[in-house]
PDB file of N, CA and C in Angstrom:
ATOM      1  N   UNK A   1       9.541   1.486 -11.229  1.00  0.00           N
ATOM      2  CA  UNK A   1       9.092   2.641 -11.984  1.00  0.00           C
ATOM      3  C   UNK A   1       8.895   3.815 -11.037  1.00  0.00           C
ATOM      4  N   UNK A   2       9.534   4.685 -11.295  1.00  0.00           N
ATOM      5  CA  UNK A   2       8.880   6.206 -10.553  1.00  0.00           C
ATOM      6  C   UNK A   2       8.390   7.336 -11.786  1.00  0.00           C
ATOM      7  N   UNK A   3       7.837   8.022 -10.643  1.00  0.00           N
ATOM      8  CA  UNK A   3       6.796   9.543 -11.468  1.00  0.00           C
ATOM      9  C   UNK A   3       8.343  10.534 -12.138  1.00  0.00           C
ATOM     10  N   UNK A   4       7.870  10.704 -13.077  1.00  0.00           N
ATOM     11  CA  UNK A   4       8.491  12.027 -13.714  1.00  0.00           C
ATOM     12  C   UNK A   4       7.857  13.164 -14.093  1.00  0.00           C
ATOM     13  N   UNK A   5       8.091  14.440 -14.245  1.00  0.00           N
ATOM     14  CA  UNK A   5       7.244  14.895 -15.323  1.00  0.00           C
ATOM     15  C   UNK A   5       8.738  16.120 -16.090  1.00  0.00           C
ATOM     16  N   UNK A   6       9.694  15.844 -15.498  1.00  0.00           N
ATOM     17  CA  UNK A   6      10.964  17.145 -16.252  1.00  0.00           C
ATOM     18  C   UNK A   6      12.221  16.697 -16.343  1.00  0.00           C
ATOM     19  N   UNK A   7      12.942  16.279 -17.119  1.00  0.00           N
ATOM     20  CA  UNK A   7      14.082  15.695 -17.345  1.00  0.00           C
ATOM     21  C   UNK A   7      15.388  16.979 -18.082  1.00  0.00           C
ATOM     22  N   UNK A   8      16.251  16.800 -17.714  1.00  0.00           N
ATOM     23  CA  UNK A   8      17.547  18.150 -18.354  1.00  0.00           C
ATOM     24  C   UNK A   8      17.329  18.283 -19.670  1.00  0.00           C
ATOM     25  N   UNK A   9      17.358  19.587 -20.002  1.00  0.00           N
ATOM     26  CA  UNK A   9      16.947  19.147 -21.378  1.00  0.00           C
ATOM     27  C   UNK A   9      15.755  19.429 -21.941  1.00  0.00           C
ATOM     28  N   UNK A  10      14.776  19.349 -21.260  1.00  0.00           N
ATOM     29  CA  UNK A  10      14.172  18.594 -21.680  1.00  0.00           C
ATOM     30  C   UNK A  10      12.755  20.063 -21.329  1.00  0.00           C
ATOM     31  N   UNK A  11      11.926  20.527 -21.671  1.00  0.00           N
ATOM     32  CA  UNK A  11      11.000  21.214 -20.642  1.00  0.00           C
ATOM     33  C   UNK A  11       9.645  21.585 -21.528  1.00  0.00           C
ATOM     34  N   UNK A  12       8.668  21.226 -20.439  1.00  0.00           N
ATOM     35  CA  UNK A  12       7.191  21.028 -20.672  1.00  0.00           C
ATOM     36  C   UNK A  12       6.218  22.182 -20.787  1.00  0.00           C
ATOM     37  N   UNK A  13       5.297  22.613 -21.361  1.00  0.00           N
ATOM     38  CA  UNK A  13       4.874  23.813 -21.272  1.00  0.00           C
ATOM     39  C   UNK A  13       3.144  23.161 -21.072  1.00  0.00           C
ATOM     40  N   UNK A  14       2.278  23.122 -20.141  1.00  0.00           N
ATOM     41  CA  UNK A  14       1.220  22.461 -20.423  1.00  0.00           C
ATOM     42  C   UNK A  14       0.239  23.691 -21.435  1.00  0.00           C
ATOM     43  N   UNK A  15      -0.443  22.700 -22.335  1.00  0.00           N
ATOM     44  CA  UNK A  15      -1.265  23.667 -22.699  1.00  0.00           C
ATOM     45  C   UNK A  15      -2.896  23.665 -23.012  1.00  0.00           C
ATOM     46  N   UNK A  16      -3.320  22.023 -22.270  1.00  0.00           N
ATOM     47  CA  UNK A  16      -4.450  21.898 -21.518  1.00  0.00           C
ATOM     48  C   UNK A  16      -4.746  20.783 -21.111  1.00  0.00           C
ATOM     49  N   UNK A  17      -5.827  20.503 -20.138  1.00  0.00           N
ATOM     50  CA  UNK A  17      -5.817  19.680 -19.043  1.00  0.00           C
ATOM     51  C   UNK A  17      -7.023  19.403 -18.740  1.00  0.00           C
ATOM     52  N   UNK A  18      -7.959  18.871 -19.565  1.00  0.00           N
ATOM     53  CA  UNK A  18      -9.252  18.769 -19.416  1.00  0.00           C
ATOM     54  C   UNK A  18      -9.943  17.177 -19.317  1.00  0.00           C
ATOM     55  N   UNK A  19     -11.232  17.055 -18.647  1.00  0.00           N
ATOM     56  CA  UNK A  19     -11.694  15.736 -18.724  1.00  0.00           C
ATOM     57  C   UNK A  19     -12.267  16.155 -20.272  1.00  0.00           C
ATOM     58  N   UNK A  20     -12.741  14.508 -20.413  1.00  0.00           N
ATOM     59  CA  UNK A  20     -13.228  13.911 -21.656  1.00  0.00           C
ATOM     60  C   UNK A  20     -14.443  13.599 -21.938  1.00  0.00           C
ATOM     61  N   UNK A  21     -15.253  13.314 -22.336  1.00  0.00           N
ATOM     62  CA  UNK A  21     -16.721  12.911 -22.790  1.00  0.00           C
ATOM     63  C   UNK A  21     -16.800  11.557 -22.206  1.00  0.00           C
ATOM     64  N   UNK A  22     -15.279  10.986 -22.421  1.00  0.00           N
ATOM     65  CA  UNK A  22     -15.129   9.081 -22.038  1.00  0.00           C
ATOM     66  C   UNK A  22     -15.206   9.114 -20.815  1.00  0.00           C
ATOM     67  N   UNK A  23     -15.833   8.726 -20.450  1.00  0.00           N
ATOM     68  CA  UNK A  23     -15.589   7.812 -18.670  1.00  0.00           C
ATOM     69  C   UNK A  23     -14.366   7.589 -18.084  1.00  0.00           C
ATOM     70  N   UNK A  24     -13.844   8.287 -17.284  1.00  0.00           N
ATOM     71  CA  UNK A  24     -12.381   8.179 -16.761  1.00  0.00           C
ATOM     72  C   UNK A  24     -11.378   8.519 -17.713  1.00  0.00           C
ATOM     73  N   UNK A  25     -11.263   8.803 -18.972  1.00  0.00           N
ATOM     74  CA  UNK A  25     -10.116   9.441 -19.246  1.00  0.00           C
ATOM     75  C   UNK A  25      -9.984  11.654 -19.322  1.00  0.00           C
ATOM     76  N   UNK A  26      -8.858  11.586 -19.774  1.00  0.00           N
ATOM     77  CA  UNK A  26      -8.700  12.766 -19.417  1.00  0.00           C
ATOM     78  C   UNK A  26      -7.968  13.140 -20.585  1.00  0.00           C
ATOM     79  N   UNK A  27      -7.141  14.444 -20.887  1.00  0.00           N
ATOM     80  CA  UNK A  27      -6.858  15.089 -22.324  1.00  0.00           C
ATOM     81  C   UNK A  27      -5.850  15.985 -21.502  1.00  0.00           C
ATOM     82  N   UNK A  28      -4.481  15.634 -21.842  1.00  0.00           N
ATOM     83  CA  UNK A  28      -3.448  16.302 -21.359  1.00  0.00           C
ATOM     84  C   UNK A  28      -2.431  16.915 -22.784  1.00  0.00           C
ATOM     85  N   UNK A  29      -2.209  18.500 -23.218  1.00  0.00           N
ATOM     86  CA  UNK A  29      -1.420  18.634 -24.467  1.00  0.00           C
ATOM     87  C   UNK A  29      -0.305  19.540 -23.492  1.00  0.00           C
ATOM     88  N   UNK A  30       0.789  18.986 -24.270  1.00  0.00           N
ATOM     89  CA  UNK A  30       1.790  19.985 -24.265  1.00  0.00           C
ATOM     90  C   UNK A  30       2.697  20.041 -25.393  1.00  0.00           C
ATOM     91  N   UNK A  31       3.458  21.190 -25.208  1.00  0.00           N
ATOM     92  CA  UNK A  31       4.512  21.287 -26.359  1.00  0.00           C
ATOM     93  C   UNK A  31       6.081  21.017 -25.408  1.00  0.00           C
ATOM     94  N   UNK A  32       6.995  20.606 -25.637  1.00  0.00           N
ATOM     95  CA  UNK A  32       7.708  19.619 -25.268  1.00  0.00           C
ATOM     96  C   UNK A  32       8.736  19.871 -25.824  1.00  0.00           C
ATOM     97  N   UNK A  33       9.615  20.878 -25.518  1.00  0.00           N
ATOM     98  CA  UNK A  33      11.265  21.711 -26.257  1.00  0.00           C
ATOM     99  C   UNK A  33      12.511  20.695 -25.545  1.00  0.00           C
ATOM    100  N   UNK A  34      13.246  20.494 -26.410  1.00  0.00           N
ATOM    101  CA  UNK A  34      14.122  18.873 -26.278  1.00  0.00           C
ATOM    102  C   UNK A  34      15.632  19.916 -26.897  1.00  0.00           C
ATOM    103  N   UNK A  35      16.587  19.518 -26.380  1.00  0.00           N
ATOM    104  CA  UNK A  35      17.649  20.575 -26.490  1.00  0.00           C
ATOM    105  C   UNK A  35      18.501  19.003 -26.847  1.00  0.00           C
ATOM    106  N   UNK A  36      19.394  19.276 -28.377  1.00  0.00           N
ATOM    107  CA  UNK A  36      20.257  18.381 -28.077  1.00  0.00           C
ATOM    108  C   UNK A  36      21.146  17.610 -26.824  1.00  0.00           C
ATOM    109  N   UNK A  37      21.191  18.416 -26.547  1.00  0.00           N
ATOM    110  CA  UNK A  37      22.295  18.062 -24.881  1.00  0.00           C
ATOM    111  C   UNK A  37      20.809  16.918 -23.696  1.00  0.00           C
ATOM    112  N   UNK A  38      19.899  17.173 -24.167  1.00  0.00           N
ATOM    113  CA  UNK A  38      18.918  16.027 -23.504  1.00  0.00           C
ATOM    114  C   UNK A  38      19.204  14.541 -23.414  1.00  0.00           C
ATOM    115  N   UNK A  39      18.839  13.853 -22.505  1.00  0.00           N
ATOM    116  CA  UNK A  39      19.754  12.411 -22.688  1.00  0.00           C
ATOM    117  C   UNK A  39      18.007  11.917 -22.892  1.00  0.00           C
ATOM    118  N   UNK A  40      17.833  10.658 -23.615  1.00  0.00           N
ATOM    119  CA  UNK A  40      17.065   9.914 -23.434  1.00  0.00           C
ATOM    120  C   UNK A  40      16.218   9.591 -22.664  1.00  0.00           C
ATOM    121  N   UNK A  41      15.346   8.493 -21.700  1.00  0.00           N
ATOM    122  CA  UNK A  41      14.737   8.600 -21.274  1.00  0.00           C
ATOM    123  C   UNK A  41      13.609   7.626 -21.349  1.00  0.00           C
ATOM    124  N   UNK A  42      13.855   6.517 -20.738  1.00  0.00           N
ATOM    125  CA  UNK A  42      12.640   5.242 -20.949  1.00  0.00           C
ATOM    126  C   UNK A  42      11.386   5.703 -20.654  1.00  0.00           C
ATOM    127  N   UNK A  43      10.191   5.882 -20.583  1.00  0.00           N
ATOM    128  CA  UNK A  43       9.252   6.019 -20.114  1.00  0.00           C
ATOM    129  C   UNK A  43       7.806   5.617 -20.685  1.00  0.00           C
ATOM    130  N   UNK A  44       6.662   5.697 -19.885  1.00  0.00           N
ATOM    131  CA  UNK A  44       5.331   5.154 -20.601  1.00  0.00           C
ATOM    132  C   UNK A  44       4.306   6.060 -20.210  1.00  0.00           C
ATOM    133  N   UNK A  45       2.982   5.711 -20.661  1.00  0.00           N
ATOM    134  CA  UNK A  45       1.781   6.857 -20.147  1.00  0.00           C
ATOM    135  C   UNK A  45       1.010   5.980 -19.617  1.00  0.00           C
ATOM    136  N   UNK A  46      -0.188   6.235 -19.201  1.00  0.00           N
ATOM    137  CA  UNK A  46      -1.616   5.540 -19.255  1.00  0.00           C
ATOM    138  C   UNK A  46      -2.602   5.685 -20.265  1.00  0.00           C
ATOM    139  N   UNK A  47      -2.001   5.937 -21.963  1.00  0.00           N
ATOM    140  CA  UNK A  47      -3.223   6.135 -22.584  1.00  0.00           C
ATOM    141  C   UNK A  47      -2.218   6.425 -23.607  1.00  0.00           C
ATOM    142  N   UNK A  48      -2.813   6.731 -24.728  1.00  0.00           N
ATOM    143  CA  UNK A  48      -1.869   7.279 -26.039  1.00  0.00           C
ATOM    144  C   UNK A  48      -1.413   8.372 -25.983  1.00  0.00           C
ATOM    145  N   UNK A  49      -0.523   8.621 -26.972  1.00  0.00           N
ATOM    146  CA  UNK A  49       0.209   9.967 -26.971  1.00  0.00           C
ATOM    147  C   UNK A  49       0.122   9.822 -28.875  1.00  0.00           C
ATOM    148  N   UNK A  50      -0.133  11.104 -28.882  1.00  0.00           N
ATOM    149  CA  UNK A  50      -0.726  11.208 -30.582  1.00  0.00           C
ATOM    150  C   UNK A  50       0.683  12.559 -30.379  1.00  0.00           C
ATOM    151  N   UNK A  51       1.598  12.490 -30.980  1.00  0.00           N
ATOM    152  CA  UNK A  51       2.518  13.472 -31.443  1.00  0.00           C
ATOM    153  C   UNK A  51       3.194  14.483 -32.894  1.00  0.00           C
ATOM    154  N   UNK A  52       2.801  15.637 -33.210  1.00  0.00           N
ATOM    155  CA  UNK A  52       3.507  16.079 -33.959  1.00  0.00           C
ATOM    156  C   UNK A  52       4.531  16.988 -34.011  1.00  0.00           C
ATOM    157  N   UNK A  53       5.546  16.869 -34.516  1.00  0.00           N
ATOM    158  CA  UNK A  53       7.070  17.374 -34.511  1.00  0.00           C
ATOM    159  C   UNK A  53       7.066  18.870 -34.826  1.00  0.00           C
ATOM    160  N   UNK A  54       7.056  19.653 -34.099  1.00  0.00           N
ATOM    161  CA  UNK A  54       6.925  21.278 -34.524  1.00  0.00           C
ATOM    162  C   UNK A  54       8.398  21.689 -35.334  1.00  0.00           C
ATOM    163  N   UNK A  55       9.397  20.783 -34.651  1.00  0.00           N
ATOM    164  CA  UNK A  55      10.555  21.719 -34.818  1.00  0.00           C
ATOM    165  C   UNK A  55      11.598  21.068 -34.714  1.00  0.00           C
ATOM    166  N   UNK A  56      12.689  20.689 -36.169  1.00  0.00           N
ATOM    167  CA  UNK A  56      13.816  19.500 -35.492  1.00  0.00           C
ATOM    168  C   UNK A  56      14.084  18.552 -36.127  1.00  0.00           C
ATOM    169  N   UNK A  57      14.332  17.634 -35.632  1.00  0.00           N
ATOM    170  CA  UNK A  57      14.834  16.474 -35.751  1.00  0.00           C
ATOM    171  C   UNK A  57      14.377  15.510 -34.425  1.00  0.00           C
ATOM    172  N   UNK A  58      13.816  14.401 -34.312  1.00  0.00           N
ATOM    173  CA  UNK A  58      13.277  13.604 -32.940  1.00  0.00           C
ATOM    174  C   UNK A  58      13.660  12.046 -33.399  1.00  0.00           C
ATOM    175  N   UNK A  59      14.733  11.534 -32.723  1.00  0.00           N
ATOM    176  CA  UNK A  59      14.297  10.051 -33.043  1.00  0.00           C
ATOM    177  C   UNK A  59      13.642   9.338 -31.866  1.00  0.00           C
ATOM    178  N   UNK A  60      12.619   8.393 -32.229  1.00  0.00           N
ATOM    179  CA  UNK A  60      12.103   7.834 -31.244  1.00  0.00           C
ATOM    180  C   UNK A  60      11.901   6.255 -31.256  1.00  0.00           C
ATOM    181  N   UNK A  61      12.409   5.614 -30.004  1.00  0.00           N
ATOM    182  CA  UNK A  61      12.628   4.270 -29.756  1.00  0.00           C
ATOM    183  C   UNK A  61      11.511   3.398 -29.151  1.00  0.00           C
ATOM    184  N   UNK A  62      10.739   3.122 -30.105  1.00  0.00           N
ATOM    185  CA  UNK A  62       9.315   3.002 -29.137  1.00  0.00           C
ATOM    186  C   UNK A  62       9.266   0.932 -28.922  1.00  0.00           C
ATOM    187  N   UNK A  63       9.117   0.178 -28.006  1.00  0.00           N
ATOM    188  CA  UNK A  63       9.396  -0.849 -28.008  1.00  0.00           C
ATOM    189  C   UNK A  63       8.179  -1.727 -29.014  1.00  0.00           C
ATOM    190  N   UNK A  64       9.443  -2.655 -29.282  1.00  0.00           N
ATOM    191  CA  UNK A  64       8.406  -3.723 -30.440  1.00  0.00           C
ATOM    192  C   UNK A  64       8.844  -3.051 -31.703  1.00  0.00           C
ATOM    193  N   UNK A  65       9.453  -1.816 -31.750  1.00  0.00           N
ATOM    194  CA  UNK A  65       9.588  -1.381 -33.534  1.00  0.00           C
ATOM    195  C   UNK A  65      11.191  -0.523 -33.403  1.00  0.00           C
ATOM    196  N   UNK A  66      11.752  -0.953 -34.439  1.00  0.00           N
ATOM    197  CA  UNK A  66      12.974  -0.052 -34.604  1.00  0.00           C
ATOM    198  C   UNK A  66      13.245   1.470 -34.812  1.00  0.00           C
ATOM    199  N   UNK A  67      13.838   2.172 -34.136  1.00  0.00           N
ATOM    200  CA  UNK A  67      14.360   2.977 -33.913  1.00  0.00           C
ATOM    201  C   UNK A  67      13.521   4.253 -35.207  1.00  0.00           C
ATOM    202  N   UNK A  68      13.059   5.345 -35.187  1.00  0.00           N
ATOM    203  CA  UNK A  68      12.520   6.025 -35.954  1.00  0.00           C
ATOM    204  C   UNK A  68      12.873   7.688 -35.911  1.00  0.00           C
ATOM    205  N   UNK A  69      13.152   8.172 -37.351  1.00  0.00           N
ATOM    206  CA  UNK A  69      13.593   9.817 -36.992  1.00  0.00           C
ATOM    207  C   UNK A  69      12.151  10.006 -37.612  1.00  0.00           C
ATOM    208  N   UNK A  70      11.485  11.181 -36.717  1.00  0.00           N
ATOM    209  CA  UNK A  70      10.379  12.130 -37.353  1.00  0.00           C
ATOM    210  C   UNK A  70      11.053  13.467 -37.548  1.00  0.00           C
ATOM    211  N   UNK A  71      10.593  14.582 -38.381  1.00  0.00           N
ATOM    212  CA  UNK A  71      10.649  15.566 -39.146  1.00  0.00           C
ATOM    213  C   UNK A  71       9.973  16.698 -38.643  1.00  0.00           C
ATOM    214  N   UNK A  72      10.496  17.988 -38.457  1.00  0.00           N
ATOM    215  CA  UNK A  72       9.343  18.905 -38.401  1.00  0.00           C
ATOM    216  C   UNK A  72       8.026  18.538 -39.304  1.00  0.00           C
ATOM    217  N   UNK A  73       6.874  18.740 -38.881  1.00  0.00           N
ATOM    218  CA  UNK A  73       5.786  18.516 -40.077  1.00  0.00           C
ATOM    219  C   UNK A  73       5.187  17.135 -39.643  1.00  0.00           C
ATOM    220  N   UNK A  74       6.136  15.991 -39.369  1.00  0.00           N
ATOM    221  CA  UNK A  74       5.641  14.426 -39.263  1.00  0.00           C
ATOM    222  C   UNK A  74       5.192  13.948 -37.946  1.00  0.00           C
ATOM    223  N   UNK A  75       3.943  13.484 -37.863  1.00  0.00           N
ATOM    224  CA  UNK A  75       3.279  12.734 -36.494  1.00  0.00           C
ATOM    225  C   UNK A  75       3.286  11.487 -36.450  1.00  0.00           C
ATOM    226  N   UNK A  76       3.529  11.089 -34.944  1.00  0.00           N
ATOM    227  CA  UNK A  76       3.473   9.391 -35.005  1.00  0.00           C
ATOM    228  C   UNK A  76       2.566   9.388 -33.723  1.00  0.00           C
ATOM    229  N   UNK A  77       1.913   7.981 -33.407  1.00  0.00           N
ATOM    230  CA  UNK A  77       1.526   7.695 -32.511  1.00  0.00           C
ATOM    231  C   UNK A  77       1.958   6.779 -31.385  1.00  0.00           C
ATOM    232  N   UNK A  78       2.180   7.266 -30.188  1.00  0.00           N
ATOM    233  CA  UNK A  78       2.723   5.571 -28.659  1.00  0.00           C
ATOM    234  C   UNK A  78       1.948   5.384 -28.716  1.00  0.00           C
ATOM    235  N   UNK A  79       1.506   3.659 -28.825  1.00  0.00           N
ATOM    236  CA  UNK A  79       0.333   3.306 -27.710  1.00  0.00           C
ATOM    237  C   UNK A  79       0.498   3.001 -26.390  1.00  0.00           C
ATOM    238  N   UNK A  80      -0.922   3.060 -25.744  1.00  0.00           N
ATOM    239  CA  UNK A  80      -0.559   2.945 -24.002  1.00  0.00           C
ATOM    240  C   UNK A  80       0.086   2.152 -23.961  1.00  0.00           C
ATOM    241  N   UNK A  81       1.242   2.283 -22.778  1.00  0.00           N
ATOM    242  CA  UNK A  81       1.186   1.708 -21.729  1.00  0.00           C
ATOM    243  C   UNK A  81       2.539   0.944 -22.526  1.00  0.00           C
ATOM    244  N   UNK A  82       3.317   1.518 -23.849  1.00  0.00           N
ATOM    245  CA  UNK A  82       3.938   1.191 -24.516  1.00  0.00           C
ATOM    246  C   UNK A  82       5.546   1.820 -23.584  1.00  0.00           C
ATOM    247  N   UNK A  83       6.727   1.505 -23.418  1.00  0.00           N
ATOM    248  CA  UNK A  83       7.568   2.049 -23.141  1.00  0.00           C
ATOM    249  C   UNK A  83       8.794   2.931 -24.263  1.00  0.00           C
ATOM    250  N   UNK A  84       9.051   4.189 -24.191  1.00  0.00           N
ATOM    251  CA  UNK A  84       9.368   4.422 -25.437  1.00  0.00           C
ATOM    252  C   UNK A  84      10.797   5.369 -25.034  1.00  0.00           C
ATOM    253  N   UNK A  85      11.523   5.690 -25.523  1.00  0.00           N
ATOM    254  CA  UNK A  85      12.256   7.178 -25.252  1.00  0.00           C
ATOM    255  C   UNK A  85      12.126   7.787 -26.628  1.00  0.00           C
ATOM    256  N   UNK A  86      12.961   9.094 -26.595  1.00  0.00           N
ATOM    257  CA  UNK A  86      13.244  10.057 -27.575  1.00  0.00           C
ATOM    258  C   UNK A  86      14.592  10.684 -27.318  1.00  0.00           C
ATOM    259  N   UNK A  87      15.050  11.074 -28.492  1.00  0.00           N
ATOM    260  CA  UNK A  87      16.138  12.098 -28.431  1.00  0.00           C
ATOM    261  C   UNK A  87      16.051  13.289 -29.882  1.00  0.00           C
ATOM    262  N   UNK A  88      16.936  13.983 -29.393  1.00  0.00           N
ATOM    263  CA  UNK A  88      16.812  14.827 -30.418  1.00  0.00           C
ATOM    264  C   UNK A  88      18.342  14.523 -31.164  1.00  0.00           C
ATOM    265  N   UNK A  89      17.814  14.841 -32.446  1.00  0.00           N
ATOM    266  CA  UNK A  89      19.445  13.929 -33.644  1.00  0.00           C
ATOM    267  C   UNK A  89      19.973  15.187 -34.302  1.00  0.00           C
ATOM    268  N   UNK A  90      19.064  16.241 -34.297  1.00  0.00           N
ATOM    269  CA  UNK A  90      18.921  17.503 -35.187  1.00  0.00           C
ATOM    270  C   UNK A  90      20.391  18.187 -34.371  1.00  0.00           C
ATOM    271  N   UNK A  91      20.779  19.346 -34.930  1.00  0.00           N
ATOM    272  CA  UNK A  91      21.994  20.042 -34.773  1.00  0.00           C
ATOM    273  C   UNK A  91      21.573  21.265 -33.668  1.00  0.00           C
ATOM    274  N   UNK A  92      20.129  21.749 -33.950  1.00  0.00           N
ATOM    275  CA  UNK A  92      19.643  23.160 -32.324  1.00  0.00           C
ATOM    276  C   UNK A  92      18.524  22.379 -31.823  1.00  0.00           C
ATOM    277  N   UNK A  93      17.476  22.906 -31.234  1.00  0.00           N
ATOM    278  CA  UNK A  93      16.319  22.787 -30.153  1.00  0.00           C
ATOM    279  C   UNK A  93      15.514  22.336 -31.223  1.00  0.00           C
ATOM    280  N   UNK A  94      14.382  21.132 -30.990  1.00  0.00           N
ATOM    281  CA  UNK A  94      13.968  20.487 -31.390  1.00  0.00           C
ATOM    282  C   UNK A  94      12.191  20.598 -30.139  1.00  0.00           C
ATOM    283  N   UNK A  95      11.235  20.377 -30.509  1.00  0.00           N
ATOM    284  CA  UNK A  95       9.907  20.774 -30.120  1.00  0.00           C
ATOM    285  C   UNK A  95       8.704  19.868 -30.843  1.00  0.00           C
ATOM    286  N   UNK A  96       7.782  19.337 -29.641  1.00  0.00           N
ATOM    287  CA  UNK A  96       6.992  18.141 -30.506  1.00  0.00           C
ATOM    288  C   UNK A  96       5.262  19.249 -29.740  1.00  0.00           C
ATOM    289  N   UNK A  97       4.363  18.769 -30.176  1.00  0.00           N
ATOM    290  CA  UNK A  97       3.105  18.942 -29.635  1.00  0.00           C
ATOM    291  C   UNK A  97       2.591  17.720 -29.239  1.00  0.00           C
ATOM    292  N   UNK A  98       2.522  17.203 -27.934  1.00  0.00           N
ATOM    293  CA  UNK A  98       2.448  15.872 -27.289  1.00  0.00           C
ATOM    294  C   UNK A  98       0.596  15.963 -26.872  1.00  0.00           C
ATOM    295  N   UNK A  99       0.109  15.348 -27.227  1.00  0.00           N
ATOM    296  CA  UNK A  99      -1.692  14.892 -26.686  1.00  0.00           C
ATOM    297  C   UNK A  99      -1.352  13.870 -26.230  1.00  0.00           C
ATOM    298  N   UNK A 100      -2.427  13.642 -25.262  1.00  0.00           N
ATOM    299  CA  UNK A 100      -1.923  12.406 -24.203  1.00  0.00           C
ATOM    300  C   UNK A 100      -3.690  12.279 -23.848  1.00  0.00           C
ATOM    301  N   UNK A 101      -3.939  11.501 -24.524  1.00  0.00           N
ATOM    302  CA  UNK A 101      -5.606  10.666 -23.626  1.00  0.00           C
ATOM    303  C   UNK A 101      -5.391   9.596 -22.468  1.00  0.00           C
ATOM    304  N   UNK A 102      -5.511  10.245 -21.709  1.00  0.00           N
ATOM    305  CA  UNK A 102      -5.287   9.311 -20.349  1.00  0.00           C
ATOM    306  C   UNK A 102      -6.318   8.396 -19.276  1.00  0.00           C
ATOM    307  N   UNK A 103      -6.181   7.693 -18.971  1.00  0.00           N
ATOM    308  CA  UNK A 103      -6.683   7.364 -17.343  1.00  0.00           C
ATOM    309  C   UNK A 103      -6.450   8.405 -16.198  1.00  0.00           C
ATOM    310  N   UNK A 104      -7.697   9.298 -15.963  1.00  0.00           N
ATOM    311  CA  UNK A 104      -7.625  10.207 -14.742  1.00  0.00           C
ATOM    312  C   UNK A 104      -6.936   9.451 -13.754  1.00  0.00           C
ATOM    313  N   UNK A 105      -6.243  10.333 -13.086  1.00  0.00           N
ATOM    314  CA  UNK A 105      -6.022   9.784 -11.742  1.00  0.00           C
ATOM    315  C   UNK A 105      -4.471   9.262 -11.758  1.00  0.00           C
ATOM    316  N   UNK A 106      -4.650   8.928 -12.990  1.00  0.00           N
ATOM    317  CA  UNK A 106      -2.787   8.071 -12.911  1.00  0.00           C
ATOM    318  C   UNK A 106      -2.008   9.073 -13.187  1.00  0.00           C
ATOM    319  N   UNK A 107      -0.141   9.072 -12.967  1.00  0.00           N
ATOM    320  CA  UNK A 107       0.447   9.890 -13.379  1.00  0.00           C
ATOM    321  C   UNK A 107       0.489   9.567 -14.796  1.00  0.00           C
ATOM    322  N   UNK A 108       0.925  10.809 -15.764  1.00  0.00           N
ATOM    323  CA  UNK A 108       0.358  10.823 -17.003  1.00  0.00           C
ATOM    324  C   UNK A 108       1.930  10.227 -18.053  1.00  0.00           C
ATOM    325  N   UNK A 109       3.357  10.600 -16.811  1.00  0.00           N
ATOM    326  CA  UNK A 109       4.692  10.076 -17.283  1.00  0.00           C
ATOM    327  C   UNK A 109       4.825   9.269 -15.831  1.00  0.00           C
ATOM    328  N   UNK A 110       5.504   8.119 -16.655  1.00  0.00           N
ATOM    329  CA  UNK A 110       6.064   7.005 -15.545  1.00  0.00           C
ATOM    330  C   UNK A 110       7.493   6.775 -15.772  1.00  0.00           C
ATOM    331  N   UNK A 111       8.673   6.504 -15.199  1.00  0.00           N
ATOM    332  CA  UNK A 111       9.588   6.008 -15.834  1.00  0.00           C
ATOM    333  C   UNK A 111       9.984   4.668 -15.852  1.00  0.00           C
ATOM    334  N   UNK A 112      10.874   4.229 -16.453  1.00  0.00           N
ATOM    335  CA  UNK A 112      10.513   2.557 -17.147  1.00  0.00           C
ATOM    336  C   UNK A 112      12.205   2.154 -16.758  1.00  0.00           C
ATOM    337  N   UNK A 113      12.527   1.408 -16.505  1.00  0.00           N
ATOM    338  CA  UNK A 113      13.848   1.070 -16.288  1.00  0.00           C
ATOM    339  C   UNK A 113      13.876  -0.240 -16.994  1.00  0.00           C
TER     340      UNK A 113
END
């Protein structure tokens, strides 16, 4: 596994980065613009990722469950530590709002081979 945080395609905008009330976790959001031409991408977190689809078309391959398209409008949830990718299926630029409750300290994207 190695650290990621920017893949082609693919680009992150953070839009906050704060500790938590919880003991060791942390609160990472971004919005997350996915360009058809993006390739996939195994990867996991240290904590959940609570996601809703701003813009698009997103299918996402999250392990243990078959293959899923979300909708502008529609949220799903990873759980930790789950390995998952995404692509975009839609025809232009596609955009999610990603929350990420984490374990401080860890990187917040890992990649998964």
């Amino acid at each position: 596994m190695t650290n990621a945080t920017q893949a082609p395609g693919v680009t992150r905008t953070v839009l906050q980065h704060e500790k938590l009330s919880v003991p060791g976790r942390e609160l990472i959001q971004n919005r997350v613009d996915i360009t058809p031409e993006a390739p996939p991408f195994r990867h996991q977190h240290p904590g959940e990722e609570i996601i809703y689809v701003i813009e698009g078309s997103l299918e996402y391959s999250i392990d243990g469950r078959s293959p899923k398209t979300y909708n502008a409008g529609e949220v799903l949830l990873v759980p930790a530590e789950t390995p998952h990718s995404v692509r975009n299926v839609g025809s232009g630029n596609a955009a999610e709002l990603a929350t990420y409750v984490v374990e401080e300290g860890k990187p917040f994207l890992v990649l998964v081979e």
